[in-house]
C-alpha atoms as a PDB file:
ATOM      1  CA  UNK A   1      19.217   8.355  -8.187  1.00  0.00           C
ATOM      2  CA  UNK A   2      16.980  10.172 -10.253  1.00  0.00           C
ATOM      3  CA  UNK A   3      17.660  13.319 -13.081  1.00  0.00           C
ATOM      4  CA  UNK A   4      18.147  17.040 -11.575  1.00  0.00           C
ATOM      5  CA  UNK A   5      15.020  18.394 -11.608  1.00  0.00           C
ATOM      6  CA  UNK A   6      16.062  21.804 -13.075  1.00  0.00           C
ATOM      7  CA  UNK A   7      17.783  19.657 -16.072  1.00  0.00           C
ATOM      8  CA  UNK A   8      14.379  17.198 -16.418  1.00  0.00           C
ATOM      9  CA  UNK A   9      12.391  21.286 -16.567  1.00  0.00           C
ATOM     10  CA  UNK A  10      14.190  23.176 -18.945  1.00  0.00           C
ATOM     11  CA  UNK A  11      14.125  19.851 -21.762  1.00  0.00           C
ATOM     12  CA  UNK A  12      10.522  20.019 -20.863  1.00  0.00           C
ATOM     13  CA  UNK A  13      10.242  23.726 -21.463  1.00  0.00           C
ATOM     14  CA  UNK A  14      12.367  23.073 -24.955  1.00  0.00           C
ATOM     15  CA  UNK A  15       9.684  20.192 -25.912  1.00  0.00           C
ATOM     16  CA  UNK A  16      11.996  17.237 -25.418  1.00  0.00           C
ATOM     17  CA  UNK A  17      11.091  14.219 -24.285  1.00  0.00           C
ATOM     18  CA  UNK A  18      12.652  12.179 -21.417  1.00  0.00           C
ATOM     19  CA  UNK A  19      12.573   8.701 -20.426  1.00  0.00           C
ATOM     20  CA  UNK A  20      12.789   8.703 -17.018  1.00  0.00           C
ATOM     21  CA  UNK A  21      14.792   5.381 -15.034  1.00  0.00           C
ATOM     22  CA  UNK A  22      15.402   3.887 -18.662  1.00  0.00           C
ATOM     23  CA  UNK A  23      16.736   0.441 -19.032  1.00  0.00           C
ATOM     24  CA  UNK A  24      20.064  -0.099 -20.994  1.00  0.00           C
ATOM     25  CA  UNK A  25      20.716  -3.957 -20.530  1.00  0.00           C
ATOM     26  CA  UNK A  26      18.786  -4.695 -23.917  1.00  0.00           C
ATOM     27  CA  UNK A  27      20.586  -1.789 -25.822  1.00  0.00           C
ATOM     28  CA  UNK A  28      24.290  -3.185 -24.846  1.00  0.00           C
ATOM     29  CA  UNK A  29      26.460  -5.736 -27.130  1.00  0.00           C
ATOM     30  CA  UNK A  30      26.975  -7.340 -23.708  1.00  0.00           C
ATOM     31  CA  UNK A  31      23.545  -7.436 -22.381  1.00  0.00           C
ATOM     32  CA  UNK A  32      24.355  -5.769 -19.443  1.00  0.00           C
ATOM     33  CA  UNK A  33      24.588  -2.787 -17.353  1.00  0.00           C
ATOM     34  CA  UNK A  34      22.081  -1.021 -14.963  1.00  0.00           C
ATOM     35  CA  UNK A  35      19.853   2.044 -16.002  1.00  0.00           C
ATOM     36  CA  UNK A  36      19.822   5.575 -16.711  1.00  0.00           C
ATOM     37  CA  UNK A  37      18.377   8.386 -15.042  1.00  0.00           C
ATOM     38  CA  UNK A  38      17.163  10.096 -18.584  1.00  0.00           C
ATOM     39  CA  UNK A  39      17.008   8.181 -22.358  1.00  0.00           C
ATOM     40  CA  UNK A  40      16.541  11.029 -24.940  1.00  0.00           C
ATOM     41  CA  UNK A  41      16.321   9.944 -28.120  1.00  0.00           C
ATOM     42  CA  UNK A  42      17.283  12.965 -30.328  1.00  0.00           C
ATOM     43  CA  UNK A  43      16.086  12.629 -33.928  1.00  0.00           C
ATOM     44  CA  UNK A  44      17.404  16.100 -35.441  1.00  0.00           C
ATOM     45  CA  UNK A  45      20.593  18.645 -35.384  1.00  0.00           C
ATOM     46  CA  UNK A  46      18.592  21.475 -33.020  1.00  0.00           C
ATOM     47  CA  UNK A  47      17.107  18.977 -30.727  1.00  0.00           C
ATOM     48  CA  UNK A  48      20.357  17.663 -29.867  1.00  0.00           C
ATOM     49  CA  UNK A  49      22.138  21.027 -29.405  1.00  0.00           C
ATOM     50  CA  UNK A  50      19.476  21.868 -27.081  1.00  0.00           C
ATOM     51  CA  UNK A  51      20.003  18.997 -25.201  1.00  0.00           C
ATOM     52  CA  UNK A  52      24.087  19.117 -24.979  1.00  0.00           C
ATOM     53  CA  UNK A  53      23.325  22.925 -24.246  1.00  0.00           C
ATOM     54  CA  UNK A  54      20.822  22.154 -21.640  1.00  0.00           C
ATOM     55  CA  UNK A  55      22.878  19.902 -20.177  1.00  0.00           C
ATOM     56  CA  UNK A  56      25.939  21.959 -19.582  1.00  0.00           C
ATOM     57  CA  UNK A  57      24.184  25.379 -18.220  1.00  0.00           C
ATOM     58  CA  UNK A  58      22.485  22.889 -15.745  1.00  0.00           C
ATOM     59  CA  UNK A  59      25.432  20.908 -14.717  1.00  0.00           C
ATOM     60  CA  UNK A  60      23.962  17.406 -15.693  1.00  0.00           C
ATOM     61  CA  UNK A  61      25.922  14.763 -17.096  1.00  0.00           C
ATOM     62  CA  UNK A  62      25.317  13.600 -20.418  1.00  0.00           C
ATOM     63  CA  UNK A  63      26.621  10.653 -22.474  1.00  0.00           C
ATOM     64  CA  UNK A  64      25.996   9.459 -25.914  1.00  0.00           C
ATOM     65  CA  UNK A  65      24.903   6.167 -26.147  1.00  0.00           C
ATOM     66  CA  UNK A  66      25.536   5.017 -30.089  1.00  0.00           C
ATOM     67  CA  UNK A  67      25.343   0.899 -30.884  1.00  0.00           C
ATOM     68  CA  UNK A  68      27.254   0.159 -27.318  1.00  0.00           C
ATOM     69  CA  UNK A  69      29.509  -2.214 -29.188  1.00  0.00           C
ATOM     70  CA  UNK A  70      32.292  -1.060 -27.572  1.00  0.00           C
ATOM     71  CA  UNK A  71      31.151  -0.489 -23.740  1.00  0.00           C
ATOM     72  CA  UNK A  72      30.408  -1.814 -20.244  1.00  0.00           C
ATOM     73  CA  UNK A  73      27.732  -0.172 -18.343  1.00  0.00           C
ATOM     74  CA  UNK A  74      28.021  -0.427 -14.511  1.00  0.00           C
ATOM     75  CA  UNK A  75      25.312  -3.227 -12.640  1.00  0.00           C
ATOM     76  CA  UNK A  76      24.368   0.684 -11.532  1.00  0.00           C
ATOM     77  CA  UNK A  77      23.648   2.145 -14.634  1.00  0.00           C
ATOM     78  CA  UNK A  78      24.237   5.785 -16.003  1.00  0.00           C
ATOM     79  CA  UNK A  79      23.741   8.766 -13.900  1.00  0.00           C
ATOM     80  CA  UNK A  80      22.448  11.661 -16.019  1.00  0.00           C
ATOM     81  CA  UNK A  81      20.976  11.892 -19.152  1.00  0.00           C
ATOM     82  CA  UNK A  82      21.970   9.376 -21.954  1.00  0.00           C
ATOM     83  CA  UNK A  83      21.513  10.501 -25.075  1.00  0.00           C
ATOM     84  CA  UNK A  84      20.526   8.363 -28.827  1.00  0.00           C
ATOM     85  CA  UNK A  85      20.796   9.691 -32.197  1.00  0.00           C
ATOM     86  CA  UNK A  86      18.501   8.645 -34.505  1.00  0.00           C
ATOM     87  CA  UNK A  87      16.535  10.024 -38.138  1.00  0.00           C
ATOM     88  CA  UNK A  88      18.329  13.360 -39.593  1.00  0.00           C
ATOM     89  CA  UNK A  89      21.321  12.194 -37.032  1.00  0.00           C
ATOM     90  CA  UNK A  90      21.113   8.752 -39.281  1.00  0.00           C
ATOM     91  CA  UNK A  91      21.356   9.296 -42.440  1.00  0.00           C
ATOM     92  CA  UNK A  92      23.385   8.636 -45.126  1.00  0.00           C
ATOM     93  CA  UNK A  93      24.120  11.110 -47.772  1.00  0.00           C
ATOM     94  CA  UNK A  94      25.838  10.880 -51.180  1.00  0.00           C
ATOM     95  CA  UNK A  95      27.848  13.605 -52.337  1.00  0.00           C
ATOM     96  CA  UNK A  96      30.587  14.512 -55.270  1.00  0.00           C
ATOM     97  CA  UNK A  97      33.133  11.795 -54.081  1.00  0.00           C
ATOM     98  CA  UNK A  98      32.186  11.223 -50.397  1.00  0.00           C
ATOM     99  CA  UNK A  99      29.361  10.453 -47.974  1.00  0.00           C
ATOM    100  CA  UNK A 100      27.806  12.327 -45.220  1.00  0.00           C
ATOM    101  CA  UNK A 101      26.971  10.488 -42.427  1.00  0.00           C
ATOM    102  CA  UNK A 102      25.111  11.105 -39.331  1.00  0.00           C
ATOM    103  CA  UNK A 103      26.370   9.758 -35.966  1.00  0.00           C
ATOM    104  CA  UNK A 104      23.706   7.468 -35.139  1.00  0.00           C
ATOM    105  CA  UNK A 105      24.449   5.546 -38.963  1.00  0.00           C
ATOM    106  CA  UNK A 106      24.918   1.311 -37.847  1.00  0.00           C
ATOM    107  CA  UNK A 107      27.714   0.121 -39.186  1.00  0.00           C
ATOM    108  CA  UNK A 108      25.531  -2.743 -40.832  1.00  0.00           C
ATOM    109  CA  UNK A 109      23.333  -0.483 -42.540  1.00  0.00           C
ATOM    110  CA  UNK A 110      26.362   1.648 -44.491  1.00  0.00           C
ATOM    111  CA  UNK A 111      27.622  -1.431 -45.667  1.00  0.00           C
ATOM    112  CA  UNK A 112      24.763  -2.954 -46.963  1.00  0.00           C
ATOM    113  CA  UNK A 113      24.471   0.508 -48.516  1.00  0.00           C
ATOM    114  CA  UNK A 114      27.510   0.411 -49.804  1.00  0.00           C
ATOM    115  CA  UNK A 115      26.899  -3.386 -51.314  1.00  0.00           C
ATOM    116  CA  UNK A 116      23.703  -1.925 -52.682  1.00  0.00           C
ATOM    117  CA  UNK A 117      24.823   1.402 -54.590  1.00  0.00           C
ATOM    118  CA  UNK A 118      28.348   0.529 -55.362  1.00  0.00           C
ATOM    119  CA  UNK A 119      30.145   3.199 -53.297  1.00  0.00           C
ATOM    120  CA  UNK A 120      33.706   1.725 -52.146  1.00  0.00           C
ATOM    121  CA  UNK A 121      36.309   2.842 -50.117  1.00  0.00           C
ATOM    122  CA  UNK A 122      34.930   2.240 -46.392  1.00  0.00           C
ATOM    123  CA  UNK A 123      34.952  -1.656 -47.114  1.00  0.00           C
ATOM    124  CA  UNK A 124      37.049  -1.515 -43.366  1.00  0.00           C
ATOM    125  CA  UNK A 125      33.645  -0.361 -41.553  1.00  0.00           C
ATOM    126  CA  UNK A 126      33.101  -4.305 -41.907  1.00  0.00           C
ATOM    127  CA  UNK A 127      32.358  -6.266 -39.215  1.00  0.00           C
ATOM    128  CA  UNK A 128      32.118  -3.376 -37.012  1.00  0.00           C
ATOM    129  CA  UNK A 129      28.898  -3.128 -35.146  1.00  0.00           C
ATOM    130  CA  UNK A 130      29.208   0.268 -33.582  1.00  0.00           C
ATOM    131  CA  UNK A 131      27.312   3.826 -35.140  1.00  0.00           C
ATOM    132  CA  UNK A 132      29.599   6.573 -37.073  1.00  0.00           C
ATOM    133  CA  UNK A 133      29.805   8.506 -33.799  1.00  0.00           C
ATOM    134  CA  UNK A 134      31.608   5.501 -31.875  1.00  0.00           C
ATOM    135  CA  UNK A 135      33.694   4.989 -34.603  1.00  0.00           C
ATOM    136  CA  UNK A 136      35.265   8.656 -35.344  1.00  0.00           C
ATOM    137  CA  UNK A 137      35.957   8.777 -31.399  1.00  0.00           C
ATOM    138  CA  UNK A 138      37.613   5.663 -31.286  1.00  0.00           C
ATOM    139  CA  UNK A 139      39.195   5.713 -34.729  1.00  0.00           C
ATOM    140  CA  UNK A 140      37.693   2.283 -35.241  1.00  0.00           C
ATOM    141  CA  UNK A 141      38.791   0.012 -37.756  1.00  0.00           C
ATOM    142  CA  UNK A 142      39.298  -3.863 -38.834  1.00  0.00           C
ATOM    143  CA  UNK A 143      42.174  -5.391 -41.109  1.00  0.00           C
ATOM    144  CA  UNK A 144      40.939  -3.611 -44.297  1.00  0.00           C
ATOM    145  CA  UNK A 145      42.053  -0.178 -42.421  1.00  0.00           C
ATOM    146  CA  UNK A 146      40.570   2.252 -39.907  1.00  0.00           C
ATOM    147  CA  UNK A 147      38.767   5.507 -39.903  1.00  0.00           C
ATOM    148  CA  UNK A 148      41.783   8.133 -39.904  1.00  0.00           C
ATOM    149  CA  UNK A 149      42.175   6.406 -43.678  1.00  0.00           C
ATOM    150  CA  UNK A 150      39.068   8.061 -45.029  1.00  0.00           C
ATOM    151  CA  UNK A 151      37.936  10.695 -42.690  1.00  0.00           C
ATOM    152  CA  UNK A 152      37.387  14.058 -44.060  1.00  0.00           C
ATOM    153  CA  UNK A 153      35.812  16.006 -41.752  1.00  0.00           C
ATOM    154  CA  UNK A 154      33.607  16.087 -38.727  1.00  0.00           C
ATOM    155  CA  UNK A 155      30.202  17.990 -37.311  1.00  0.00           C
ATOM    156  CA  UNK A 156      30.675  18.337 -33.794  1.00  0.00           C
ATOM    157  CA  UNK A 157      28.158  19.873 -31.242  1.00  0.00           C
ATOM    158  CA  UNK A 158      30.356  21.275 -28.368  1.00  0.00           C
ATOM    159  CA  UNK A 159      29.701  21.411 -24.704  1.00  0.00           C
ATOM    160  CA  UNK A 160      27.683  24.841 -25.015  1.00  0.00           C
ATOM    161  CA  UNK A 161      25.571  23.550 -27.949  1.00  0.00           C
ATOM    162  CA  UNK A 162      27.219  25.020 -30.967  1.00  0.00           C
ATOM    163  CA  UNK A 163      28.256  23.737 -33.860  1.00  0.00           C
ATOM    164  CA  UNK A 164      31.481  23.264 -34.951  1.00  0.00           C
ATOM    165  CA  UNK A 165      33.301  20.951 -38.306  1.00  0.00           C
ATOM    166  CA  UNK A 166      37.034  20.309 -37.803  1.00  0.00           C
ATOM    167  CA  UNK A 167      39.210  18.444 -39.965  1.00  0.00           C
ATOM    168  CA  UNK A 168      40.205  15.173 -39.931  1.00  0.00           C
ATOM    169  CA  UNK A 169      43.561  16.189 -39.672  1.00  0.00           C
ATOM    170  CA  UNK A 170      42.788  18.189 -36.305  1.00  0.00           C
ATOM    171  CA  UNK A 171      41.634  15.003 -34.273  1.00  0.00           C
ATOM    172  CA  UNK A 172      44.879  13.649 -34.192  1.00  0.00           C
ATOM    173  CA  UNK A 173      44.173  10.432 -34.772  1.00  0.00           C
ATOM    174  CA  UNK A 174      46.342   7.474 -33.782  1.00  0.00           C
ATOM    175  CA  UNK A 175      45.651   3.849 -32.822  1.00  0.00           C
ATOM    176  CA  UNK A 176      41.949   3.742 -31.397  1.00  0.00           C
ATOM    177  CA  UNK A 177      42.265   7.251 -30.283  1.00  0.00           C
ATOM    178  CA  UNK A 178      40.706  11.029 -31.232  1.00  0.00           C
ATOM    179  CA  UNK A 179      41.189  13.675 -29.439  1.00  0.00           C
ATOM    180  CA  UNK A 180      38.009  15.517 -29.586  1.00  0.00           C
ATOM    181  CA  UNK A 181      37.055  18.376 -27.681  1.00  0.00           C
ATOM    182  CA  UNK A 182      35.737  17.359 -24.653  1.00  0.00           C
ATOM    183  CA  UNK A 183      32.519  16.950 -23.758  1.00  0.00           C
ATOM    184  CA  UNK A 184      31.567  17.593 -27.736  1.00  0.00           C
ATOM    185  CA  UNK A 185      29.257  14.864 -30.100  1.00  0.00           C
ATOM    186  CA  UNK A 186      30.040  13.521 -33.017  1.00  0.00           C
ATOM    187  CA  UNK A 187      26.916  14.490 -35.273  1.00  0.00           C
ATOM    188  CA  UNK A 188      28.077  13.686 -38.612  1.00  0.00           C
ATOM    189  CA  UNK A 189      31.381  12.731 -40.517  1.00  0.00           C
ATOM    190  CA  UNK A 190      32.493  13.374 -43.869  1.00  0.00           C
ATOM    191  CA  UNK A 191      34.167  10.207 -45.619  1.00  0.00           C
ATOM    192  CA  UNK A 192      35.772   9.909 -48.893  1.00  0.00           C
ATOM    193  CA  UNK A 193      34.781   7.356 -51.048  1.00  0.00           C
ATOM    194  CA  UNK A 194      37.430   5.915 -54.014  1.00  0.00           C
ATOM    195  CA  UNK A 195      37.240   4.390 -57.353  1.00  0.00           C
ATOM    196  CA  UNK A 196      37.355   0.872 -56.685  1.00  0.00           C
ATOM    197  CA  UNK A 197      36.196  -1.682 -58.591  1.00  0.00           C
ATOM    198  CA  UNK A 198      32.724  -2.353 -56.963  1.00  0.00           C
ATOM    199  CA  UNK A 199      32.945  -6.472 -57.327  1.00  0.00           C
ATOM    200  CA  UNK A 200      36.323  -6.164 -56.045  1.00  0.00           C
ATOM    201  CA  UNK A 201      35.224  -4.196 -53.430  1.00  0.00           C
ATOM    202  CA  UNK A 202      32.607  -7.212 -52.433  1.00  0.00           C
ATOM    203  CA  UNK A 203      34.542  -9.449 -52.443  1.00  0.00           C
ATOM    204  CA  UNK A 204      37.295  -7.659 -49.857  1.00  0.00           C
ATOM    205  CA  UNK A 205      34.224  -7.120 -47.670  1.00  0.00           C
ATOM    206  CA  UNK A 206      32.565 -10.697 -48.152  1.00  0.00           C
ATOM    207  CA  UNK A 207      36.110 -12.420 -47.144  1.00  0.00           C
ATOM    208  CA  UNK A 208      36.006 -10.210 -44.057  1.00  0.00           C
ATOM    209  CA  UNK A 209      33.075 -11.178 -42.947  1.00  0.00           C
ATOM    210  CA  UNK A 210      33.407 -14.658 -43.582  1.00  0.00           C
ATOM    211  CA  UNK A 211      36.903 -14.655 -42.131  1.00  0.00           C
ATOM    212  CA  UNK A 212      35.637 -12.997 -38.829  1.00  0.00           C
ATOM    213  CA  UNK A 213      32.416 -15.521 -38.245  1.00  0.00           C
ATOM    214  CA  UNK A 214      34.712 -18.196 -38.487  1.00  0.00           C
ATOM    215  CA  UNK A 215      37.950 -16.504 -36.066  1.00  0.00           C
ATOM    216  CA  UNK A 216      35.548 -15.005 -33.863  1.00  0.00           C
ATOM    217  CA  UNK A 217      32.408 -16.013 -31.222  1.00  0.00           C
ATOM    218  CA  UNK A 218      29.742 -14.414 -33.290  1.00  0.00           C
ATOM    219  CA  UNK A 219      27.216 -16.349 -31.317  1.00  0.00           C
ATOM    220  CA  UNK A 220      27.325 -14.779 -27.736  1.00  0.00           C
ATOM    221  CA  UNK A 221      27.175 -11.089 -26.431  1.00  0.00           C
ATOM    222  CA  UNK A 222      30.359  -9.619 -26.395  1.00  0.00           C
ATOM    223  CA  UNK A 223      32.189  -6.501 -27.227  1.00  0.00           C
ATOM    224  CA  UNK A 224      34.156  -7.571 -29.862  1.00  0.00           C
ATOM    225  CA  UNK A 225      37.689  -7.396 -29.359  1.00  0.00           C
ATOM    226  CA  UNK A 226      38.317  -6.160 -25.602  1.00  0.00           C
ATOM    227  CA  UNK A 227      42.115  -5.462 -25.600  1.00  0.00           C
ATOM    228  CA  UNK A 228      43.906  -3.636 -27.919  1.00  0.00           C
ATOM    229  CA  UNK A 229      46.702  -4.888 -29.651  1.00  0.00           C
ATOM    230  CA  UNK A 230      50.552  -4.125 -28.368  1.00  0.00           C
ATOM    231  CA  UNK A 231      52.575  -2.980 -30.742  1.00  0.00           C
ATOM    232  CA  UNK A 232      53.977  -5.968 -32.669  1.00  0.00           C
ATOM    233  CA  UNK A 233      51.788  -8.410 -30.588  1.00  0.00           C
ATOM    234  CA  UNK A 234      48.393  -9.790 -30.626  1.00  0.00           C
ATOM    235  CA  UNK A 235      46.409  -9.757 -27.313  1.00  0.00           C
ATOM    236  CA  UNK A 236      44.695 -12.436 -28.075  1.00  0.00           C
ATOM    237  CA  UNK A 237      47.673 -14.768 -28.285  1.00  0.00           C
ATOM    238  CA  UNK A 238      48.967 -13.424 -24.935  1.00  0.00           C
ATOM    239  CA  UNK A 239      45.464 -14.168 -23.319  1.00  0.00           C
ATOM    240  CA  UNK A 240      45.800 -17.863 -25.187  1.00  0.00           C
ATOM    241  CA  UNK A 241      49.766 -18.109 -23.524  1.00  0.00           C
ATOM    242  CA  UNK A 242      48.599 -16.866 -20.238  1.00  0.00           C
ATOM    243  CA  UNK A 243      46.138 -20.369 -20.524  1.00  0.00           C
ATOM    244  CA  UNK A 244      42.974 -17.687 -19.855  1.00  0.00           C
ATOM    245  CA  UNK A 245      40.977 -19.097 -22.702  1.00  0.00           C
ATOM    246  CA  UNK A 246      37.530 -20.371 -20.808  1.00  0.00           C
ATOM    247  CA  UNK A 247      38.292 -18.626 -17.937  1.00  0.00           C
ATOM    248  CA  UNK A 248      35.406 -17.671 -16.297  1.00  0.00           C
ATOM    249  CA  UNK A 249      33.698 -15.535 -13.516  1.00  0.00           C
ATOM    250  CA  UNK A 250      30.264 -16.043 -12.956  1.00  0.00           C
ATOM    251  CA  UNK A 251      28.193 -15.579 -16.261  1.00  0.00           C
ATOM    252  CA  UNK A 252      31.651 -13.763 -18.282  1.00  0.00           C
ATOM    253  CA  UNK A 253      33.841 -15.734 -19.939  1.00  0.00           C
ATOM    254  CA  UNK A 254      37.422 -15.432 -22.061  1.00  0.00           C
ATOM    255  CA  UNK A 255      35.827 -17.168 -25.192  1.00  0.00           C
ATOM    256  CA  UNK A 256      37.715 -20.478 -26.069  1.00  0.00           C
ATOM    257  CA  UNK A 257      37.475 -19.566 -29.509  1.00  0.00           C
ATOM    258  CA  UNK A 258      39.409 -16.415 -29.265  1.00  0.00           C
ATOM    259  CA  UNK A 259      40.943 -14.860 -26.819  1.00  0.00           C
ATOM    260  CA  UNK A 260      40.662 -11.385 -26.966  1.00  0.00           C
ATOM    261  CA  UNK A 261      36.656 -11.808 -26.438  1.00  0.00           C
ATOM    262  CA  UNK A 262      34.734 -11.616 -23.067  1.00  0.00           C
ATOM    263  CA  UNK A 263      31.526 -13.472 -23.738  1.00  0.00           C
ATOM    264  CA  UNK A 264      28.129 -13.215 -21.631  1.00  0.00           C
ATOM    265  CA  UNK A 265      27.470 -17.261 -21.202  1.00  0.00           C
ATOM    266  CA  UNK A 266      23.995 -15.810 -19.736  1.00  0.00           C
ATOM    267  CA  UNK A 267      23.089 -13.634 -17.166  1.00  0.00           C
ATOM    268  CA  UNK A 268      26.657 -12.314 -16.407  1.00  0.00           C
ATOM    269  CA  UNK A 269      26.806  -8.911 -14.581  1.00  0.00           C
ATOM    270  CA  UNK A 270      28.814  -5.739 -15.580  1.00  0.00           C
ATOM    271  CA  UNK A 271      30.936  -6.863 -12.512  1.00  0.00           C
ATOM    272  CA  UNK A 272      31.225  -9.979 -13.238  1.00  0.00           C
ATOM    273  CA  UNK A 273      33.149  -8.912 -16.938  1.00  0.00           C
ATOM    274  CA  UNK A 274      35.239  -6.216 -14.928  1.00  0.00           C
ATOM    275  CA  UNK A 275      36.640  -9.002 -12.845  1.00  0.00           C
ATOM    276  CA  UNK A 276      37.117 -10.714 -16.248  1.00  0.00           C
ATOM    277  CA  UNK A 277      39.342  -8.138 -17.699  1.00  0.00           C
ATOM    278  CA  UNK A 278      40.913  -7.100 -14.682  1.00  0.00           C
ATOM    279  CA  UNK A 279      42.097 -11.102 -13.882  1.00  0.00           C
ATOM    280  CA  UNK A 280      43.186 -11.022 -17.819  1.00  0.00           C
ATOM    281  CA  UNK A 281      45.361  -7.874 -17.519  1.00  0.00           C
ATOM    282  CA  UNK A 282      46.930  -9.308 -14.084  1.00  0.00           C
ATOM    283  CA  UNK A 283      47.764 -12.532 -15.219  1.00  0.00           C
ATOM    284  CA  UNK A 284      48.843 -11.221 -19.108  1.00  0.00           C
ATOM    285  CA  UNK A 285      51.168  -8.621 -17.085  1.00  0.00           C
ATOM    286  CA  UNK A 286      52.573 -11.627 -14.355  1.00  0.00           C
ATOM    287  CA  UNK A 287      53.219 -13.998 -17.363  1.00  0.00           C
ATOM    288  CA  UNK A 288      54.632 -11.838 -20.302  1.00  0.00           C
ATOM    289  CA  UNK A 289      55.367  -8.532 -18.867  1.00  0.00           C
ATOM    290  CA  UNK A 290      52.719  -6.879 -21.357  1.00  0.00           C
ATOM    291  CA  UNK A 291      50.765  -4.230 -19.959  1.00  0.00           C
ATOM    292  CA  UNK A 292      47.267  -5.203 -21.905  1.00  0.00           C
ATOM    293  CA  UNK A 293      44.971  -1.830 -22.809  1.00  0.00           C
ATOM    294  CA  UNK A 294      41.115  -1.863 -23.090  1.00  0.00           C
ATOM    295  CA  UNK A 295      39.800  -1.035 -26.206  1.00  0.00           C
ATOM    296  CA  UNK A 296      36.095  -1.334 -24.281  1.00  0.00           C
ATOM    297  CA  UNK A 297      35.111   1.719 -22.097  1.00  0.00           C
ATOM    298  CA  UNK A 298      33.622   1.665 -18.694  1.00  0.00           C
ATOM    299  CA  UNK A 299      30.575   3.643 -18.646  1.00  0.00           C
ATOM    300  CA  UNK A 300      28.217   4.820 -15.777  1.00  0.00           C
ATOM    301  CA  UNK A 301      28.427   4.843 -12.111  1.00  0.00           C
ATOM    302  CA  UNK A 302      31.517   2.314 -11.344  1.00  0.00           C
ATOM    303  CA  UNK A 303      32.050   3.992  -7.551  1.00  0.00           C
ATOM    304  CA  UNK A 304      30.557   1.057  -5.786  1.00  0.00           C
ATOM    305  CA  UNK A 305      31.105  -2.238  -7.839  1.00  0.00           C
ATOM    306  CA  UNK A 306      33.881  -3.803  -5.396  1.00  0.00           C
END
C-alpha cells in the first residue's frame, strides 16, 4: 500500500514533510507491528491542523501515534498517515495553579518535572509510560488516581482542522474511557495542580514506582496492563486462576510474574500477542464466566492477520 497521492501533494504544497513506508516496530512498547504509509512528525499547533485538515478534505486516514504504550500495531502496519507530536505540542507550561501540557508530553518527563520544581497533584501519572494525548483519551491512571481527577480542560483539533477547548466535564469520563469527538486530537490539556506537601508528594510517587518494578515485568516489552479490571475483580488474578501465567504463543507470553502482562520474549509478532489475548479472554470467560476487556487497542490494518 502506499499514501493517496492527492493526500502525499497537498502536505507537500503546505510544506510538510512525509516519511514515506515508515517503520513503527522500534516506536511500540511491544516492539512490534508493521509500517505506515506516512510518519509526520508535527512539531507546532498550525502544522498539525493542516495536517488533520488535509487529511479529512482528502479522505486519508490519519492516526496519532503518542508513546504506543498502550497499542498493538498489525504485522501489516498502518494504512494512512500516522501522525507524532513533538516541540510546541510537548511542552510543559506552568500557570496560576495548573499546568499546560501539550499532547506529545512523556509521562516520564512530567514527573521528573514535577520531582524537580515541586508541583504536586498528578503524582498518579506515575508509572505510566504513555504521552498526555494517550492519557486524556483513555482516562489513564494508576492506584494514586486517574486523569478525570485533575483534568481541567482540553485543546482539541477536530476532524476539519479547527480548534476547539472543551471541559473536562464534557468528555464524560468513566473507567478508561473519553468520549471525544471523533476523529479530533488531543493537543494540549489543562491539569490542576494542589497544595501538597512536595516531600510527601515524593514519597507517594517513589513507593509507586518501587511498588510497580517489583509487582510488575519491567524488564520485557509489553503494554503494561492488557485487561482492564472487572468491577470488583482483578484480571490479573483471573488470568493466574485460569493457570495462563507462562502461557505462550510463539515469541508472546502471559508474564509469570503478573498476569495481566503480555510480554515480547523476542521476536514475537503482532499476531502472535492477538492470539495471546484472544486464548486469555476464551479461557478467563470458559473458567470464571468473566467477560475480560482490553485496555490495549488494535491499531492498523488487522483485515488479514488470521
Amino acid at each position: 500500500m502506499s499514501l493517496p497521492q492527492d493526500t502525499l501533494l497537498a502536505l507537500q504544497h503546505a510544506g510538510v514533510d512525509v516519511q514515506l513506508d515508515a517503520p513503527l516496530l522500534k516506536r511500540t512498547w511491544w516492539r512490534a507491528g508493521g509500517p505506515t504509509d506516512g510518519l509526520v512528525q508535527c512539531a507546532d499547533l498550525p502544522t498539525l491542523q493542516a495536517v488533520r485538515r488535509i487529511a479529512t478534505q482528502t479522505g486519508c486516514p490519519l492516526f496519532v501515534l503518542g508513546n504506543a504504550s498502550n497499542l498493538l500495531i498489525s504485522d501489516a502496519g498502518v494504512r494512512g498517515l500516522v501522525v507524532r507530536l513533538g516541540h510546541d505540542l510537548a511542552k510543559i507550561k506552568p500557570i496560576e495553579g495548573a499546568l499546560v501540557l501539550g499532547g506529545g508530553v512523556k509521562m516520564v518527563v512530567l514527573v521528573g518535572r514535577m520531582l524537580r520544581y515541586k508541583w504536586t497533584g498528578l503524582e498518579f501519572m506515575a508509572g505510566i509510560p504513555g504521552t498526555v494525548g494517550g492519557a486524556v483519551r483513555m482516562n489513564a491512571g494508576t492506584g494514586l488516581g486517574e486523569v478525570v481527577d485533575a483534568l481541567v480542560e482540553v485543546q482539541l483539533v477536530l476532524a476539519d482542522g479547527q480548534l476547539q477547548v472543551q471541559s473536562a466535564d464534557s468528555l464524560r469520563m468513566s473507567y478508561r474511557t473519553a468520549h471525544l469527538p471523533e476523529q479530533s486530537i488531543v493537543a494540549a490539556a489543562t491539569f490542576r495542580l494542589t497544595d501538597e506537601d512536595p516531600e510527601q508528594s515524593r514519597a507517594r510517587i517513589e513507593a509507586h514506582l518501587k511498588r510497580r518494578k517489583a509487582t510488575q515485568p519491567v524488564d520485557q516489552p509489553s503494554c503494561g496492563s492488557t485487561f482492564r479490571n472487572p468491577p470488583g475483580q482483578h484480571a490479573g488474578q483471573l488470568i493466574e486462576s485460569a493457570g495462563l501465567k507462562g502461557f505462550q504463543i510463539g515469541g508472546a507470553r502471559v508474564s509469570p510474574i503478573h498476569a495481566n502482562f503480555i510480554v515480547n520474549t523476542g521476536g514475537a509478532t503482532a499476531a502472535d500477542i492477538r492470539r495471546v489475548i484472544e486464548h486469555v479472554q476464551r479461557t478467563v470467560l470458559e473458567q470464571s464466566g468473566v467477560e475480560l476487556q482490553r485496555e490495549v487497542h488494535y491499531a492498523g490494518d488487522w483485515s488479514g492477520w488470521e
